[in-house]
PDB file of N, CA and C in Angstrom:
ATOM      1  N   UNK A   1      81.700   5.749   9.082  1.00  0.00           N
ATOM      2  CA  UNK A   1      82.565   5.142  10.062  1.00  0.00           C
ATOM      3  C   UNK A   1      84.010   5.615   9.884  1.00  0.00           C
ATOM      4  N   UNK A   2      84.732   5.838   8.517  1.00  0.00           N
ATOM      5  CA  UNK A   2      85.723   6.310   8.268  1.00  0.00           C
ATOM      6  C   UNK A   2      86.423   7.552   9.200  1.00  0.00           C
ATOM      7  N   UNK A   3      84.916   8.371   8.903  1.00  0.00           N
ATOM      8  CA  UNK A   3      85.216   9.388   9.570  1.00  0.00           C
ATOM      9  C   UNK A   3      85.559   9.400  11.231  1.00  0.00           C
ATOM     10  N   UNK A   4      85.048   8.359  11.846  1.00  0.00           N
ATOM     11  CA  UNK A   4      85.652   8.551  13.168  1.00  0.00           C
ATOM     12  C   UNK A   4      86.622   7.547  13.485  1.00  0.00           C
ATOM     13  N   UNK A   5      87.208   7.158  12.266  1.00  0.00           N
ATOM     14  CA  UNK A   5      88.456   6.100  12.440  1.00  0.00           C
ATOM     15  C   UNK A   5      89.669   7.381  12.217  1.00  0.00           C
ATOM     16  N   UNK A   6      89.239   8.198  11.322  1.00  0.00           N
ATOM     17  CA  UNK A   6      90.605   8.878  10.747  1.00  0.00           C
ATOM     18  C   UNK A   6      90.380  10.440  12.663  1.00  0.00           C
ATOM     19  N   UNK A   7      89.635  10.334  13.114  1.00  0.00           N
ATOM     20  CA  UNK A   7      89.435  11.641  13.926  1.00  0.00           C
ATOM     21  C   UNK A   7      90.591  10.582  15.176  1.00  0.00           C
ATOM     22  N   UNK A   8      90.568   9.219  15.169  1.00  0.00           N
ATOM     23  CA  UNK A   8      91.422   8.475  16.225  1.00  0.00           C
ATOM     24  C   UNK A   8      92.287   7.965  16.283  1.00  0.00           C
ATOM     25  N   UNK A   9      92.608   8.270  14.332  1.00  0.00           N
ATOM     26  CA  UNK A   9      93.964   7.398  14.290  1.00  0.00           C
ATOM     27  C   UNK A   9      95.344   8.247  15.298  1.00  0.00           C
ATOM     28  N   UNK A  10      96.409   7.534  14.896  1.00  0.00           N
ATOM     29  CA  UNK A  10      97.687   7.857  15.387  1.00  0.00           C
ATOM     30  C   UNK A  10      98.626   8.212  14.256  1.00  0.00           C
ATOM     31  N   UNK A  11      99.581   9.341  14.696  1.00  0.00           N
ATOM     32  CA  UNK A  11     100.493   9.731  13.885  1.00  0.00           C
ATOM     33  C   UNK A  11     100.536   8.628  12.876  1.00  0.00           C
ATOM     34  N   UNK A  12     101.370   8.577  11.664  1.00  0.00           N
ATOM     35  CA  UNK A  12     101.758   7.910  10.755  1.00  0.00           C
ATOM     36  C   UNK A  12     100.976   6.608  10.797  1.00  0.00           C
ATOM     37  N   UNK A  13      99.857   6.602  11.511  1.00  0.00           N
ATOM     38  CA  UNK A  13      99.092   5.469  11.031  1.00  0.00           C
ATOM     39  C   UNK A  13      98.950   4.953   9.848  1.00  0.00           C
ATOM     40  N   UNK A  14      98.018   3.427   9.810  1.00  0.00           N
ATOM     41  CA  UNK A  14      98.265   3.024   8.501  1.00  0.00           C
ATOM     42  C   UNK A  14      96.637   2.450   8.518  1.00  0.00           C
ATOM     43  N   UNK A  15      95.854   2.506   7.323  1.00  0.00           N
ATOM     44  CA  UNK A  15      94.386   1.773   7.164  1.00  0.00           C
ATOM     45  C   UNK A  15      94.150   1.101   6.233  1.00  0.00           C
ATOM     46  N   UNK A  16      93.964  -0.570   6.343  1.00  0.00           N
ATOM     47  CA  UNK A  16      93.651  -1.429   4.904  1.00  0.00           C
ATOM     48  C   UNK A  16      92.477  -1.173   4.303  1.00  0.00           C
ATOM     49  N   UNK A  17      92.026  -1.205   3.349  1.00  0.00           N
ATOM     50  CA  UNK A  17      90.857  -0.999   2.755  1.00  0.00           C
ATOM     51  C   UNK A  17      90.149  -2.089   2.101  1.00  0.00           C
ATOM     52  N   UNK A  18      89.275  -2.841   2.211  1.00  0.00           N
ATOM     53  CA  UNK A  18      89.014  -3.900   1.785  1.00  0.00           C
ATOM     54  C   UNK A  18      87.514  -4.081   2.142  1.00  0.00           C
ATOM     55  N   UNK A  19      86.531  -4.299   0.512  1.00  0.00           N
ATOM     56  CA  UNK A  19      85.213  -4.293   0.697  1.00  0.00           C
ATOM     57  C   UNK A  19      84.491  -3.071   1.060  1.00  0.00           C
ATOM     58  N   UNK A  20      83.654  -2.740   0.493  1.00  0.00           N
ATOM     59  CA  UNK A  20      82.675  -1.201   0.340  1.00  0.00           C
ATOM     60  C   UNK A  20      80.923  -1.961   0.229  1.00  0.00           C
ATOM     61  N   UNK A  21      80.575  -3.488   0.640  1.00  0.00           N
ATOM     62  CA  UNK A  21      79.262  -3.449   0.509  1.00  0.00           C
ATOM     63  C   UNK A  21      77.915  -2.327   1.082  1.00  0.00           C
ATOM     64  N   UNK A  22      78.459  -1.805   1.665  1.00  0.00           N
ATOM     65  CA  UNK A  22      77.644  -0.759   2.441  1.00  0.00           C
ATOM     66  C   UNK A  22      77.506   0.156   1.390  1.00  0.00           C
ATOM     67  N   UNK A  23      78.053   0.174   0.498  1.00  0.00           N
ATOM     68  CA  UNK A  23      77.833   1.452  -0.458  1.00  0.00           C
ATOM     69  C   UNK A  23      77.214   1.234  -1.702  1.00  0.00           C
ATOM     70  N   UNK A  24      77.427  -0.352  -1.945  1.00  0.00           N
ATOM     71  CA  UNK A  24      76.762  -0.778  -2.984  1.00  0.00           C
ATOM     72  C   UNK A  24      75.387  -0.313  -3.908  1.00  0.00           C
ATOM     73  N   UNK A  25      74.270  -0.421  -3.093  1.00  0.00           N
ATOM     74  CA  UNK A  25      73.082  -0.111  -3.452  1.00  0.00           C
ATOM     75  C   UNK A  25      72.939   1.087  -2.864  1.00  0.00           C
ATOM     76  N   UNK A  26      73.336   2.219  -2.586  1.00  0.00           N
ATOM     77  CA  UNK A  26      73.269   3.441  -2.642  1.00  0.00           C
ATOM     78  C   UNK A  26      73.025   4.339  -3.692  1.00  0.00           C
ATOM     79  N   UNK A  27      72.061   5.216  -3.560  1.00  0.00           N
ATOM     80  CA  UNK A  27      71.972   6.087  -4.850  1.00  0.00           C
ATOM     81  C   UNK A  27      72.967   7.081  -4.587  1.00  0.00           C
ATOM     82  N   UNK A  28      73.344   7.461  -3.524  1.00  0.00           N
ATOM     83  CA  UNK A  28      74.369   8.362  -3.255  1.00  0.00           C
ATOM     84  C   UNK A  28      75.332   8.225  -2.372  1.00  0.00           C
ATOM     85  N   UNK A  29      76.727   7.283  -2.718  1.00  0.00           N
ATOM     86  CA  UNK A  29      77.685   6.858  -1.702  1.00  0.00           C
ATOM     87  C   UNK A  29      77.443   7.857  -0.534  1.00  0.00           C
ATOM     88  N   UNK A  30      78.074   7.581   0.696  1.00  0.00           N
ATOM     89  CA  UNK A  30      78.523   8.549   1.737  1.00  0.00           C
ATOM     90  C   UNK A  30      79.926   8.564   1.475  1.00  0.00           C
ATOM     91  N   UNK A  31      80.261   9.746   1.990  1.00  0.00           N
ATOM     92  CA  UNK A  31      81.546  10.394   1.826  1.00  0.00           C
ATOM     93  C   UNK A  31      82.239  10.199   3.199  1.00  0.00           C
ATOM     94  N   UNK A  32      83.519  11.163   3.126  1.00  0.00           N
ATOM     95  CA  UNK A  32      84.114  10.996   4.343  1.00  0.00           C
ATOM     96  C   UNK A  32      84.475  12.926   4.313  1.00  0.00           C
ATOM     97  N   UNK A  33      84.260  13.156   5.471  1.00  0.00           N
ATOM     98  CA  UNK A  33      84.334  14.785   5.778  1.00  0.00           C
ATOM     99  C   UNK A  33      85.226  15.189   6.256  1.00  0.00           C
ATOM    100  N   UNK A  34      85.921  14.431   6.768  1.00  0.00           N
ATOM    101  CA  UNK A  34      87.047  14.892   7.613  1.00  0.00           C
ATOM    102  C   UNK A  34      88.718  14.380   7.282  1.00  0.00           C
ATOM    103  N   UNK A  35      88.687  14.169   6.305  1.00  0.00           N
ATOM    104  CA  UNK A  35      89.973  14.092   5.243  1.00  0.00           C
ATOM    105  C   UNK A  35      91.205  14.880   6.023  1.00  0.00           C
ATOM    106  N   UNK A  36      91.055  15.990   6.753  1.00  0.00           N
ATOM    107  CA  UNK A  36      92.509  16.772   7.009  1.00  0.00           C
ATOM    108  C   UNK A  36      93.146  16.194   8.060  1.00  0.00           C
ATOM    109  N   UNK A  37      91.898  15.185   8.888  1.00  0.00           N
ATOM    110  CA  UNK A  37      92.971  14.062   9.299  1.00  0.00           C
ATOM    111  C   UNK A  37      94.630  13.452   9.223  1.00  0.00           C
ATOM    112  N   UNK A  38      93.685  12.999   7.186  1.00  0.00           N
ATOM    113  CA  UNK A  38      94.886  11.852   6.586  1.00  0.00           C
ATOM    114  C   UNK A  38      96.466  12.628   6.608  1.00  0.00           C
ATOM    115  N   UNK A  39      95.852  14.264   6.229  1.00  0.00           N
ATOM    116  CA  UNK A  39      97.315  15.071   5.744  1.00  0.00           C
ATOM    117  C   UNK A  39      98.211  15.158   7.265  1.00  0.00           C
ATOM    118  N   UNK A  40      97.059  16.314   8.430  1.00  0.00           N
ATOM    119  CA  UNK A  40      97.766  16.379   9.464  1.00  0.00           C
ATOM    120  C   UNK A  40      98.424  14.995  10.550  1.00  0.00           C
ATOM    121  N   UNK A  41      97.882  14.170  10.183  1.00  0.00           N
ATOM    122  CA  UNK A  41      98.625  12.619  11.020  1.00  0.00           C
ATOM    123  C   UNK A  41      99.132  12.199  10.044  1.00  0.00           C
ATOM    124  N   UNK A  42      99.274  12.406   9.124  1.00  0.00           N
ATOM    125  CA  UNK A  42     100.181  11.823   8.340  1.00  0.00           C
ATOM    126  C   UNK A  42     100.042  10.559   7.869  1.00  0.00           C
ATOM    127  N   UNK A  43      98.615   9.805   7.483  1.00  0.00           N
ATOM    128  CA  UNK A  43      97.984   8.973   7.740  1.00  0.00           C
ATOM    129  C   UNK A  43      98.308   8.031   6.208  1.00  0.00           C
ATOM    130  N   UNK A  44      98.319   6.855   6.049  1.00  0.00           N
ATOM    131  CA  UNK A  44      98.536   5.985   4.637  1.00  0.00           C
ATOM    132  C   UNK A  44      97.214   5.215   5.120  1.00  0.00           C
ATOM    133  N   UNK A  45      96.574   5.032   3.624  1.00  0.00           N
ATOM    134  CA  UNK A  45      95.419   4.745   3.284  1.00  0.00           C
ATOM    135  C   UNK A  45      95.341   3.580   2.375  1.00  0.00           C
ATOM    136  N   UNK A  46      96.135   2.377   2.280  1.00  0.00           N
ATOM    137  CA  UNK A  46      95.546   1.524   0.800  1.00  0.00           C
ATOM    138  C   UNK A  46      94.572   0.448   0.637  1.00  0.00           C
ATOM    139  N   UNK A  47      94.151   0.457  -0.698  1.00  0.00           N
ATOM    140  CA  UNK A  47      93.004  -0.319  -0.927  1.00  0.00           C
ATOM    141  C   UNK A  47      93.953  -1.954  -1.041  1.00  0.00           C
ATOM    142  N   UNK A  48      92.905  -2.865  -0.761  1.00  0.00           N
ATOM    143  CA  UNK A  48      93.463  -4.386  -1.489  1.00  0.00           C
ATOM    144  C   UNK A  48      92.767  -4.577  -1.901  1.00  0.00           C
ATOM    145  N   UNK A  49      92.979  -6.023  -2.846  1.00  0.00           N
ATOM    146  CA  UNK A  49      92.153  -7.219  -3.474  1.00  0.00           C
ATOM    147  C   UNK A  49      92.653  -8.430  -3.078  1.00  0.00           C
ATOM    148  N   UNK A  50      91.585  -9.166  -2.306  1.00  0.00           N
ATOM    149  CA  UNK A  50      91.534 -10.406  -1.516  1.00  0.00           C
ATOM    150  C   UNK A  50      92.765 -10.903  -2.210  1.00  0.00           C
ATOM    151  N   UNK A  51      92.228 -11.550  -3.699  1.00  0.00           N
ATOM    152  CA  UNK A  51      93.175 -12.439  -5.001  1.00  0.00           C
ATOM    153  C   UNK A  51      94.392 -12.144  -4.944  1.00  0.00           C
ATOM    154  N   UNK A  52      95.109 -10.984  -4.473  1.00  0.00           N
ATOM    155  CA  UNK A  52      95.900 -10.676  -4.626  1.00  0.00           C
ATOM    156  C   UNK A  52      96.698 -11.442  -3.539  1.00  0.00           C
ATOM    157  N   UNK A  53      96.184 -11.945  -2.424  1.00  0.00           N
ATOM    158  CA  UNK A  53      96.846 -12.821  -1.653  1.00  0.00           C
ATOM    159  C   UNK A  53      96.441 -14.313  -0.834  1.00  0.00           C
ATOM    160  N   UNK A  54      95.790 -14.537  -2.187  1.00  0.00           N
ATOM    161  CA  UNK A  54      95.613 -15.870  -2.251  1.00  0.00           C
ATOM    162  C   UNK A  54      96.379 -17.218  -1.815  1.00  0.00           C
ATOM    163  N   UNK A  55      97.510 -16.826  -2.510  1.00  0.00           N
ATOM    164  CA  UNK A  55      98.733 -17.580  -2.018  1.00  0.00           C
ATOM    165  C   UNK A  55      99.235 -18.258  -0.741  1.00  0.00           C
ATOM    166  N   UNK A  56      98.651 -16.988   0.063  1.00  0.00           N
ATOM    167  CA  UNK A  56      99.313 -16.995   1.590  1.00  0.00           C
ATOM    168  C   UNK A  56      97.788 -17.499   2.430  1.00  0.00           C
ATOM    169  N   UNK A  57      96.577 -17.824   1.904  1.00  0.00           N
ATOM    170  CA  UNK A  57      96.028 -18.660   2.755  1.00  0.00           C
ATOM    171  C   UNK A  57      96.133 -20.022   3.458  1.00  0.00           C
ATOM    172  N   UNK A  58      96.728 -20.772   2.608  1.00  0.00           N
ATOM    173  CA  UNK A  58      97.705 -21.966   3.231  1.00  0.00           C
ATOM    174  C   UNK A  58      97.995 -21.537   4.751  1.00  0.00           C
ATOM    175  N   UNK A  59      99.118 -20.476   4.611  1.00  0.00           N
ATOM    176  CA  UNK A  59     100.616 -20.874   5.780  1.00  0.00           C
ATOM    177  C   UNK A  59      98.910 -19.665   6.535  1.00  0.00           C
ATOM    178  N   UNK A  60      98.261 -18.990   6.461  1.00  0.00           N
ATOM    179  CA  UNK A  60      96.922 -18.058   6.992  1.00  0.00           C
ATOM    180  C   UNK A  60      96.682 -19.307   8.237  1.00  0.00           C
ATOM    181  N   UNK A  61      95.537 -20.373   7.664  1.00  0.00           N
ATOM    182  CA  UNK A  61      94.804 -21.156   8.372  1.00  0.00           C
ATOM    183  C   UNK A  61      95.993 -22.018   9.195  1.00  0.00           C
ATOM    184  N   UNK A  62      96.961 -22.178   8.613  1.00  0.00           N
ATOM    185  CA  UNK A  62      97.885 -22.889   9.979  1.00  0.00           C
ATOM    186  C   UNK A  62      98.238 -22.203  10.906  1.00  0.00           C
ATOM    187  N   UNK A  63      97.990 -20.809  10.394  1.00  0.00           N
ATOM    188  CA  UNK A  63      98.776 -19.883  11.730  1.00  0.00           C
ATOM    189  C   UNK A  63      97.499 -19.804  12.816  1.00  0.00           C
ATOM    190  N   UNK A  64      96.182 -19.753  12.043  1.00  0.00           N
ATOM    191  CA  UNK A  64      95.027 -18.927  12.601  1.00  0.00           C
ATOM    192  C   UNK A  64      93.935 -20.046  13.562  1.00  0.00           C
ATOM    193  N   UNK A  65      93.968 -21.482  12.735  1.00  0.00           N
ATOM    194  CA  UNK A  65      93.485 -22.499  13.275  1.00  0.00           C
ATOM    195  C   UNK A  65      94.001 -22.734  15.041  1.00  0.00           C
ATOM    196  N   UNK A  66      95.025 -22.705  15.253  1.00  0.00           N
ATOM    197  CA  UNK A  66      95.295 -23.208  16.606  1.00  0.00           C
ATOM    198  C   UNK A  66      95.165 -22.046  17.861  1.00  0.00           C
ATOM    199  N   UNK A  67      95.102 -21.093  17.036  1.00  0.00           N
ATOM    200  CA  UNK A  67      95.077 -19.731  17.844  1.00  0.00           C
ATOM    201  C   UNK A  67      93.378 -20.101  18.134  1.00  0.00           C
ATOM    202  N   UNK A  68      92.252 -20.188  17.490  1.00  0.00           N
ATOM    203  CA  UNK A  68      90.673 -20.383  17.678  1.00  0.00           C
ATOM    204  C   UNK A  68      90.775 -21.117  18.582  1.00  0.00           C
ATOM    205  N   UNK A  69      91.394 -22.408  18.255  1.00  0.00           N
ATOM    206  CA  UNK A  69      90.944 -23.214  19.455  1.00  0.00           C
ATOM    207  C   UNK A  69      91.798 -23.504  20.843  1.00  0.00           C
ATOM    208  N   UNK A  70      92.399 -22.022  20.572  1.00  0.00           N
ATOM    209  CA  UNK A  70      93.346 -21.760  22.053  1.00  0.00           C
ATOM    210  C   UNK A  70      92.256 -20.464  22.883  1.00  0.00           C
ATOM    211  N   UNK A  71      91.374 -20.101  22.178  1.00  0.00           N
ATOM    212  CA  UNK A  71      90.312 -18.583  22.248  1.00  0.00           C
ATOM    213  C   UNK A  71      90.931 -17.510  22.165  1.00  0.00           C
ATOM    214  N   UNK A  72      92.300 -17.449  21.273  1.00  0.00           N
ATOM    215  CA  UNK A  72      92.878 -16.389  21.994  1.00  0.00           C
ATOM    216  C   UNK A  72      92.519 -15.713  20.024  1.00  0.00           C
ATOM    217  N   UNK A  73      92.161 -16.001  19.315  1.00  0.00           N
ATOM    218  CA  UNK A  73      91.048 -15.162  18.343  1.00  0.00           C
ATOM    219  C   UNK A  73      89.691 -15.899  18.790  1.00  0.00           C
ATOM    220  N   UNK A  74      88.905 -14.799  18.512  1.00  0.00           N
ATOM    221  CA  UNK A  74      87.300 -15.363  18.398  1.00  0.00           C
ATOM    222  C   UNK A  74      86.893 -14.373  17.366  1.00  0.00           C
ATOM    223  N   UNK A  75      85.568 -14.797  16.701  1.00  0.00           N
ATOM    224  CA  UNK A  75      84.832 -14.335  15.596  1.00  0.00           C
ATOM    225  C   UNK A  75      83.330 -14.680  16.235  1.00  0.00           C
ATOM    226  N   UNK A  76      82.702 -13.348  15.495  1.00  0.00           N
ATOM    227  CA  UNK A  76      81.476 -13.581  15.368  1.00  0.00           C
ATOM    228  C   UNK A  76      80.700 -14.017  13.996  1.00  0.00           C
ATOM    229  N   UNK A  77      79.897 -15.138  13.967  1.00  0.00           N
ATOM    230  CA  UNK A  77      79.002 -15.361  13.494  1.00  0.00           C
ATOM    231  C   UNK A  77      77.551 -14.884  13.347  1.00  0.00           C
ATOM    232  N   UNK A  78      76.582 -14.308  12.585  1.00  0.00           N
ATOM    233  CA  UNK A  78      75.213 -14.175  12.489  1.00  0.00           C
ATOM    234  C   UNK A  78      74.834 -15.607  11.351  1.00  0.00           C
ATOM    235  N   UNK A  79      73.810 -15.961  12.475  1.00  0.00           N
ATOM    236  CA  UNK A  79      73.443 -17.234  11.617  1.00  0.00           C
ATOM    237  C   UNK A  79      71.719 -17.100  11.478  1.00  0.00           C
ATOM    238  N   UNK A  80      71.547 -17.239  10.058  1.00  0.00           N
ATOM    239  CA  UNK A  80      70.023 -17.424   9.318  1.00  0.00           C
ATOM    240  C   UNK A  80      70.097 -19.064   9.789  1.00  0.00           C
ATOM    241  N   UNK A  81      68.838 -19.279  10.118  1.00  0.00           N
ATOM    242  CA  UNK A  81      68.386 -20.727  10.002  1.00  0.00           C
ATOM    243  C   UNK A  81      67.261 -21.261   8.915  1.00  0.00           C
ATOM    244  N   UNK A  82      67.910 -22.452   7.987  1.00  0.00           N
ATOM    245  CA  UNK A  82      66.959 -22.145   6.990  1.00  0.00           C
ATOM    246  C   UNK A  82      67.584 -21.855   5.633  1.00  0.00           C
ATOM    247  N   UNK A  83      67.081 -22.264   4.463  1.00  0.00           N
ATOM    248  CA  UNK A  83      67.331 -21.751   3.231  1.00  0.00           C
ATOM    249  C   UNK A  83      66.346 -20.989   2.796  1.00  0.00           C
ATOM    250  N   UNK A  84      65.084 -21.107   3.817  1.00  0.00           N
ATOM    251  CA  UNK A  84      64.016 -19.673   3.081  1.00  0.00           C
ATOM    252  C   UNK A  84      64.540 -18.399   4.101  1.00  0.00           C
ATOM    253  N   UNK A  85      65.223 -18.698   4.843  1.00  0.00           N
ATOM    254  CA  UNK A  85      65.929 -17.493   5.203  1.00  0.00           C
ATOM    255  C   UNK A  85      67.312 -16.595   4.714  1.00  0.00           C
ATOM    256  N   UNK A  86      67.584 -17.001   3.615  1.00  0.00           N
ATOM    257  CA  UNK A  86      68.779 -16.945   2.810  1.00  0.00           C
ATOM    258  C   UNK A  86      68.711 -15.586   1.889  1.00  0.00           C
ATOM    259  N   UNK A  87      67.074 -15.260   1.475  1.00  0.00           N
ATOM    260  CA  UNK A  87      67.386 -14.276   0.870  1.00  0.00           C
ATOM    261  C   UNK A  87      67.274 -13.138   1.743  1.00  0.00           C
ATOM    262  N   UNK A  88      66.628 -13.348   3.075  1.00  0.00           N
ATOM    263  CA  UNK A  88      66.561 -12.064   3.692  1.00  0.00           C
ATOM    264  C   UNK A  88      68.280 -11.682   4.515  1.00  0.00           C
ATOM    265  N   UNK A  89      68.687 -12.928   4.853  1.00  0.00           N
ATOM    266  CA  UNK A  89      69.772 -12.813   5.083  1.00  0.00           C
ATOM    267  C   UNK A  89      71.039 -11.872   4.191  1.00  0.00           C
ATOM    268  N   UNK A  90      71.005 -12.292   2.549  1.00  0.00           N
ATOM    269  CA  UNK A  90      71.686 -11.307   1.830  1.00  0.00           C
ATOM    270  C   UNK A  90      70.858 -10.166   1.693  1.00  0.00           C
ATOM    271  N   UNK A  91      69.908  -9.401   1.767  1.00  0.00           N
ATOM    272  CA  UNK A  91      69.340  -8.576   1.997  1.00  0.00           C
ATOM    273  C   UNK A  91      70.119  -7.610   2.676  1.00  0.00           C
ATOM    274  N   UNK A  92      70.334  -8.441   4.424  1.00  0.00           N
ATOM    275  CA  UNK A  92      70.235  -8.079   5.291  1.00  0.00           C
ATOM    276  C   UNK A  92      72.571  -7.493   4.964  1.00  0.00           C
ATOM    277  N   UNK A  93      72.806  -7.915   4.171  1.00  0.00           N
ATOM    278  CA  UNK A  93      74.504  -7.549   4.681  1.00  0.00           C
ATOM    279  C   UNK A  93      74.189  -6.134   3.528  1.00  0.00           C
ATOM    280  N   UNK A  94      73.315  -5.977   2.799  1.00  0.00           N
ATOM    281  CA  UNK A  94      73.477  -4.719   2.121  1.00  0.00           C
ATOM    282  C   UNK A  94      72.484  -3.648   3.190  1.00  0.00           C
ATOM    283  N   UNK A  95      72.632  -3.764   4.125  1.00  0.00           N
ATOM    284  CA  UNK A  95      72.199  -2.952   5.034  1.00  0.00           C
ATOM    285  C   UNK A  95      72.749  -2.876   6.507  1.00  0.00           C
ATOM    286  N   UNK A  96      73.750  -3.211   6.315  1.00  0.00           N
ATOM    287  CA  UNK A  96      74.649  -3.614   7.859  1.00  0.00           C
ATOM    288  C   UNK A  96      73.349  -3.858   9.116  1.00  0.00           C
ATOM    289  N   UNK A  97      72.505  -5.267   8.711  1.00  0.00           N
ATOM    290  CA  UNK A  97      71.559  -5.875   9.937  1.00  0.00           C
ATOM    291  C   UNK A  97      72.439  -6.874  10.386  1.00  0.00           C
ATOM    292  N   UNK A  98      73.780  -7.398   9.846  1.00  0.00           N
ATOM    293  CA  UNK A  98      74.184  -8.650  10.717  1.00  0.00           C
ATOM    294  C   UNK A  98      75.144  -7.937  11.216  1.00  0.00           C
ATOM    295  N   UNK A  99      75.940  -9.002  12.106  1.00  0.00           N
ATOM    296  CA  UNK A  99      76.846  -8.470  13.134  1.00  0.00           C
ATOM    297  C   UNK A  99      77.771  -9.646  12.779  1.00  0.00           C
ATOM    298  N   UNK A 100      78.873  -9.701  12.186  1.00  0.00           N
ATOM    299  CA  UNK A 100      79.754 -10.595  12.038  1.00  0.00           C
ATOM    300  C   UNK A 100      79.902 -11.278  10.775  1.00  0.00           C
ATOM    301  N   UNK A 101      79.993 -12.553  10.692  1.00  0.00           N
ATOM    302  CA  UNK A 101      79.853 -13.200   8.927  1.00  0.00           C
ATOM    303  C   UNK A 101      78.720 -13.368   9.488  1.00  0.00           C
ATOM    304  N   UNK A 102      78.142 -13.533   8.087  1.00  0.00           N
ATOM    305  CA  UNK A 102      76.354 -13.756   7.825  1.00  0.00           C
ATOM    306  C   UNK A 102      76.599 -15.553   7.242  1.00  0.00           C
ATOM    307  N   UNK A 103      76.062 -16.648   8.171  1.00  0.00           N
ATOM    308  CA  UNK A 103      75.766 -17.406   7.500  1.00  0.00           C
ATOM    309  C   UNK A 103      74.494 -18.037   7.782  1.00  0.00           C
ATOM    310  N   UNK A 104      74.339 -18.827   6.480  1.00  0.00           N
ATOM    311  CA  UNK A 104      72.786 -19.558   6.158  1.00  0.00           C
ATOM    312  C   UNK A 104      73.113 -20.911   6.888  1.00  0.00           C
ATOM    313  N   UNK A 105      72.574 -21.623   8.289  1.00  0.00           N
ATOM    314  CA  UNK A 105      72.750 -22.844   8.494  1.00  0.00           C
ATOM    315  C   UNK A 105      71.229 -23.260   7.575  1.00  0.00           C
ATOM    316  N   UNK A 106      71.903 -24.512   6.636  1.00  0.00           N
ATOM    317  CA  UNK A 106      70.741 -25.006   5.953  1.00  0.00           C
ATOM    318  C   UNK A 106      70.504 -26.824   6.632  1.00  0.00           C
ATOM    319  N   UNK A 107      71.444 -26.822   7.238  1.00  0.00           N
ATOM    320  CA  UNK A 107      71.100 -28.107   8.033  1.00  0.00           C
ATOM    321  C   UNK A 107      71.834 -28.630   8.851  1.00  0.00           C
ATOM    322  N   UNK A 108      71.814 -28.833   9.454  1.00  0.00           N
ATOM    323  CA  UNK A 108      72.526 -29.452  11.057  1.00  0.00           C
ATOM    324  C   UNK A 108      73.016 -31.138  10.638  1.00  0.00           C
ATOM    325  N   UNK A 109      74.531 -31.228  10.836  1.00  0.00           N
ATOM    326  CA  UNK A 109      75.250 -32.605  11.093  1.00  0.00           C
ATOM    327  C   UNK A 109      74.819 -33.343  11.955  1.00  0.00           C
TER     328      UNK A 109
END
């Protein structure tokens, strides 16, 4: 996927990096081929760690909460129904089968 993010970026673009489960259980990562991208656009690339901004989930959900229930963010959900559906469900994110967060409803309010 990299590869056709960096073939569309824009001049001096910028790309966060965060999470590689797709590569996890691989015997042989995939690569990215088209690297002369990053040099000729002039492209910045950095990795994060969630922890690292922990802090700022607080003032996050006050900003992000009223925006949901204005629709003006939406998210997708994939929902397992079931706790015997739980392991196929994690199965299923080391193989990009869900489409969104993966959650287990194990019981209805």
């Amino acid at each position: 996927m990299l590869d056709a993010v960096l073939f569309n970026m824009r001049m001096h673009g910028r790309i966060a990096v965060c999470g590689m489960i797709s590569q996890y259980n691989l015997q042989q990562p995939e690569g990215v081929h088209n690297l002369v991208h990053m040099v000729v656009r002039q492209i910045h690339m950095v990795g994060f760690l969630v922890h690292d901004y922990f802090q700022l989930y607080p003032k996050y959900i006050e900003m992000v909460f009223p925006l949901i229930r204005e629709g003006k963010v939406v998210y997708v959900e994939d929902i397992a129904e079931g706790i015997e559906n739980a392991a196929g469900a994690l199965i299923g994110l080391f193989s990009g089968k869900n489409i969104g967060k993966q959650v287990v409803l194990v019981a209805r309010e």
